[in-house]
N, C-alpha and C. Protein backbone atom coordinates (compact mmCIF):
# COMPACT_ATOMS: atom_id res chain seq x y z
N UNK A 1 -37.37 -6.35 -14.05
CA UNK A 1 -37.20 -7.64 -13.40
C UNK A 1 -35.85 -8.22 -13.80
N UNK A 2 -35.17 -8.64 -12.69
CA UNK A 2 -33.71 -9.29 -13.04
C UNK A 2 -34.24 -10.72 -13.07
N UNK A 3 -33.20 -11.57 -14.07
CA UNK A 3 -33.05 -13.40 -14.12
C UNK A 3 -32.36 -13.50 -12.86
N UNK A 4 -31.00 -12.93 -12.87
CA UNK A 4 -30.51 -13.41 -11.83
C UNK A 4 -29.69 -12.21 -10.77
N UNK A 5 -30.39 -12.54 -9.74
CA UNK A 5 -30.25 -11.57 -8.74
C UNK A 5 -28.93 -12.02 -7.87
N UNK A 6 -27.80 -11.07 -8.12
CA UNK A 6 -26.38 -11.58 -7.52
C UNK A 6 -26.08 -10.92 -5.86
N UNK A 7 -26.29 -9.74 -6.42
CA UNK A 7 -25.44 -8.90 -5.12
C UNK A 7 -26.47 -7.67 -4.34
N UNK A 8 -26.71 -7.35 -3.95
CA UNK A 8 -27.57 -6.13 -3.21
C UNK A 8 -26.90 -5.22 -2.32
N UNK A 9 -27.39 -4.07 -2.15
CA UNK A 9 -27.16 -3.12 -0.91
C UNK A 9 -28.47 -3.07 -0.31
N UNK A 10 -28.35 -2.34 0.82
CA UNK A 10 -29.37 -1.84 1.33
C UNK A 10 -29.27 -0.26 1.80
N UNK A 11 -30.18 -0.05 1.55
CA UNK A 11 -29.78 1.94 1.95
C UNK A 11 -31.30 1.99 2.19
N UNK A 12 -31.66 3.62 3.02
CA UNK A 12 -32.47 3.99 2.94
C UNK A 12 -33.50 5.26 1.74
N UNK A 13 -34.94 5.03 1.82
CA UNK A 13 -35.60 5.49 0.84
C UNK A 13 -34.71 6.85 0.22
N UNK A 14 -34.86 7.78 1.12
CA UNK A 14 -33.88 9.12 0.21
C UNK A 14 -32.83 9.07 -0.04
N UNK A 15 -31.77 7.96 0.34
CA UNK A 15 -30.44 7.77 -0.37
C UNK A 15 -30.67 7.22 -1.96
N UNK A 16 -31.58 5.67 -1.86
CA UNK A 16 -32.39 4.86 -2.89
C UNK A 16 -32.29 5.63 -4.48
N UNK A 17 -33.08 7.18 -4.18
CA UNK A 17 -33.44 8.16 -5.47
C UNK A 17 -31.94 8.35 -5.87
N UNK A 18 -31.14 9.16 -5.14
CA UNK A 18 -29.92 9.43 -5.43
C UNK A 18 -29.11 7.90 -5.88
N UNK A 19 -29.27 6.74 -5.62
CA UNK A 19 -28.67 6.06 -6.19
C UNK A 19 -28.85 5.00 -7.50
N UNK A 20 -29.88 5.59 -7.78
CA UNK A 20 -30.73 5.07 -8.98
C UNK A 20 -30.37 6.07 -10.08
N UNK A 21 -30.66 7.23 -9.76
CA UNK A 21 -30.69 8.25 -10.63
C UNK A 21 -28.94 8.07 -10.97
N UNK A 22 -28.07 7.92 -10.58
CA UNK A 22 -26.52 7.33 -11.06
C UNK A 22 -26.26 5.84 -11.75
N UNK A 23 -26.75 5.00 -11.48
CA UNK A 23 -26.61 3.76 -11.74
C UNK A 23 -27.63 4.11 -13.35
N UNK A 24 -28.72 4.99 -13.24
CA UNK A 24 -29.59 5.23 -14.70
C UNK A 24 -28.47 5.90 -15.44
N UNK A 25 -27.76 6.96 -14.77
CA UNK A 25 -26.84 7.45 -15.53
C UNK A 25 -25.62 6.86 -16.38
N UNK A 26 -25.04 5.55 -15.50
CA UNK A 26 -23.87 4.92 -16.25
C UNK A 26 -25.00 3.82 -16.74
N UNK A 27 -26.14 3.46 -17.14
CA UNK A 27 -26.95 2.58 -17.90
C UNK A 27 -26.74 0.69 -17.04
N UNK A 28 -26.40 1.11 -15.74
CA UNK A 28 -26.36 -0.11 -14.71
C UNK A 28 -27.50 -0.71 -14.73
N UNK A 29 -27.82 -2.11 -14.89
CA UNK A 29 -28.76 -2.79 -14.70
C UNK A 29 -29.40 -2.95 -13.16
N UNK A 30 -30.29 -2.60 -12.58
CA UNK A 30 -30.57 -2.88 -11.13
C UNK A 30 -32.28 -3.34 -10.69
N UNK A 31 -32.55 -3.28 -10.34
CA UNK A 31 -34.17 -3.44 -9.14
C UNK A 31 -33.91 -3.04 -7.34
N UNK A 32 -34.98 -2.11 -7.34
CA UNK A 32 -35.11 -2.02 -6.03
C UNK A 32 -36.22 -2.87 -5.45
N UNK A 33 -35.79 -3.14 -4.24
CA UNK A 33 -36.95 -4.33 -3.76
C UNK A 33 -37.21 -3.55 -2.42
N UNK A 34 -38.58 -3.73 -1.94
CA UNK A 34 -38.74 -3.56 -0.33
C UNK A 34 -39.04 -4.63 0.82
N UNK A 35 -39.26 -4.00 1.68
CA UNK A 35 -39.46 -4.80 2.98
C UNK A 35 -40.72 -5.91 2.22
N UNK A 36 -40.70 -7.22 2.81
CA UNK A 36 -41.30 -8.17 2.32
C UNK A 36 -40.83 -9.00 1.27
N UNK A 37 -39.89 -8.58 0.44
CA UNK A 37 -39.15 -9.10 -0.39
C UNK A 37 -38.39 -10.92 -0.02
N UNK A 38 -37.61 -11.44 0.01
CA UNK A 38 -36.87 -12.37 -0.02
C UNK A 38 -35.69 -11.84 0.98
N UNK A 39 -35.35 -10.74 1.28
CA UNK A 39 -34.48 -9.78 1.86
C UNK A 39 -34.96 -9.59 2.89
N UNK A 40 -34.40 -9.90 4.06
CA UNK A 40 -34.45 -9.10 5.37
C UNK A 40 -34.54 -7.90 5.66
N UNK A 41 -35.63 -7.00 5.47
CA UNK A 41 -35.10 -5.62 5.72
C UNK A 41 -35.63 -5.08 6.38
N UNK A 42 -35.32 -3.91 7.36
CA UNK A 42 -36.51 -2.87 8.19
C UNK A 42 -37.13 -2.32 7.47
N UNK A 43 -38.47 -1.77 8.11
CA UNK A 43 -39.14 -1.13 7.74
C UNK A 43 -38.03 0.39 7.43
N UNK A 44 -38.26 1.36 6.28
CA UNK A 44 -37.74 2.32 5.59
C UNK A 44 -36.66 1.95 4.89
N UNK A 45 -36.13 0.22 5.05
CA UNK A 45 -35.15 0.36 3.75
C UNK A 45 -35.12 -0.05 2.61
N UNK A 46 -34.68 -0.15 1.58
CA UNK A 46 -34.60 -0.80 0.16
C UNK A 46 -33.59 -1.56 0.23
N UNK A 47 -33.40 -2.36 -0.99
CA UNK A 47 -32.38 -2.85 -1.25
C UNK A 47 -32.04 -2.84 -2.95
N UNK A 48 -30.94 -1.93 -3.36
CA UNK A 48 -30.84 -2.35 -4.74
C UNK A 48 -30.33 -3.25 -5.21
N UNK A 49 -30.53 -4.19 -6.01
CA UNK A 49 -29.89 -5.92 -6.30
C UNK A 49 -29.53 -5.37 -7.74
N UNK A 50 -28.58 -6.06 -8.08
CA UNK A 50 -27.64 -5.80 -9.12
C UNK A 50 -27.53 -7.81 -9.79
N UNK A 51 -27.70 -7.91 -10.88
CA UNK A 51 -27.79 -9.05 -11.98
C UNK A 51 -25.79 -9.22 -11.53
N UNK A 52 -25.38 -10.76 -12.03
CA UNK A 52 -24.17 -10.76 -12.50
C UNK A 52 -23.39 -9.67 -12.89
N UNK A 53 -22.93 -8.96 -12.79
CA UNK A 53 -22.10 -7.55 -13.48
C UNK A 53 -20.63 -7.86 -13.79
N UNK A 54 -20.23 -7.64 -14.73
CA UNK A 54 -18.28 -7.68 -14.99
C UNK A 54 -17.93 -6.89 -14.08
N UNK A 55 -16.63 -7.13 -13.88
CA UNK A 55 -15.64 -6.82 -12.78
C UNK A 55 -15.56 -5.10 -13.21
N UNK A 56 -15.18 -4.89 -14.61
CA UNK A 56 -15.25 -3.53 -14.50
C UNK A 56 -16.82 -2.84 -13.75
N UNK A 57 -17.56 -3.17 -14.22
CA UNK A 57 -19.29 -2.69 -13.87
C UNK A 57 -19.34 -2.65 -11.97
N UNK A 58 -19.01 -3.90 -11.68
CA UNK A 58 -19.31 -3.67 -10.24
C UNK A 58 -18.09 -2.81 -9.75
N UNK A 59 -16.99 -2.80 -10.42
CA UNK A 59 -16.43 -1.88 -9.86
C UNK A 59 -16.99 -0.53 -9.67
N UNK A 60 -17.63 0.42 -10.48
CA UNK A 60 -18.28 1.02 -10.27
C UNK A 60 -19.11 1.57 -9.33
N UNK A 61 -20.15 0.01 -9.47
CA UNK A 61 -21.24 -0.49 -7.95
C UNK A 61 -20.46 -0.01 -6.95
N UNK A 62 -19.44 -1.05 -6.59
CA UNK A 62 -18.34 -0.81 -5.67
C UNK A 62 -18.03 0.86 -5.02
N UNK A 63 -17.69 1.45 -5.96
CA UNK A 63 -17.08 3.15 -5.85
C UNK A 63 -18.66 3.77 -5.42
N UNK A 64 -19.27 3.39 -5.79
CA UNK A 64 -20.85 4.33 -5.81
C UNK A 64 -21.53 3.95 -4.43
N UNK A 65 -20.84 2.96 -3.60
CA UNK A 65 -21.89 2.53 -2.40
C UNK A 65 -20.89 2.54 -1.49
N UNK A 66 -19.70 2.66 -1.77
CA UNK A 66 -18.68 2.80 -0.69
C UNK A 66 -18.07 1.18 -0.24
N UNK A 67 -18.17 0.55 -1.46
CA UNK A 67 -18.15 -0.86 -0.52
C UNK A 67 -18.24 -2.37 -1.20
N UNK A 68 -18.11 -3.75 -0.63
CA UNK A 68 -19.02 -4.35 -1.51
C UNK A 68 -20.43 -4.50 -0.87
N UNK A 69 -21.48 -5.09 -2.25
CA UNK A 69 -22.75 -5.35 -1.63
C UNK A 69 -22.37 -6.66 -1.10
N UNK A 70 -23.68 -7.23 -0.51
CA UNK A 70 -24.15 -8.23 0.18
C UNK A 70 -24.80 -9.53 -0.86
N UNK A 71 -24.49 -11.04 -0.58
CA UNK A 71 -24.48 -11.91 -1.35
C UNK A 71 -26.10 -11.97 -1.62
N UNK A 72 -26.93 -11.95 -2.69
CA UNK A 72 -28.11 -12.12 -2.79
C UNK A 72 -28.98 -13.72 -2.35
N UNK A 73 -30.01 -13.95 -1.31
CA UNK A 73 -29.46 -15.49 -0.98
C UNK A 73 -30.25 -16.58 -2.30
N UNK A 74 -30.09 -17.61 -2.37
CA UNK A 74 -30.48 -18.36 -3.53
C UNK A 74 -32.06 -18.74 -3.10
């Protein structure tokens, strides 16, 4: 469980494994959430939400999703 939920992606379920299993690897703090969540999402996607992170850390995020995430809403 995150305090504070900053930034998210959304990907689908078999991308999800592959991007967990990396973010476990560099010891990234995250939660995956599904459809029903607070998040808009279709049915088959996730969303991984990422806490506050330092600029180095989301850089990372950044390199690993191709991108930035999406603002988490309050």
């Amino acid at each position: 469980m995150l305090d504070n939920k900053s930034t998210y992606y959304v990907t689908n379920w078999d991308d999800a494994w592959e991007y967990t299993r990396a973010l476990e690897a560099m010891n990234i703090p995250y939660v995956v959430e599904s459809p029903g969540s607070p998040l808009h999402l279709n049915e088959g996607e996730l969303a991984i939400v990422f806490p506050h992170l330092t600029m180095r850390t989301y850089a990372k995020v950044r390199t690993l999703f191709g991108g930035d995430g999406e603002r988490y809403p309050d």
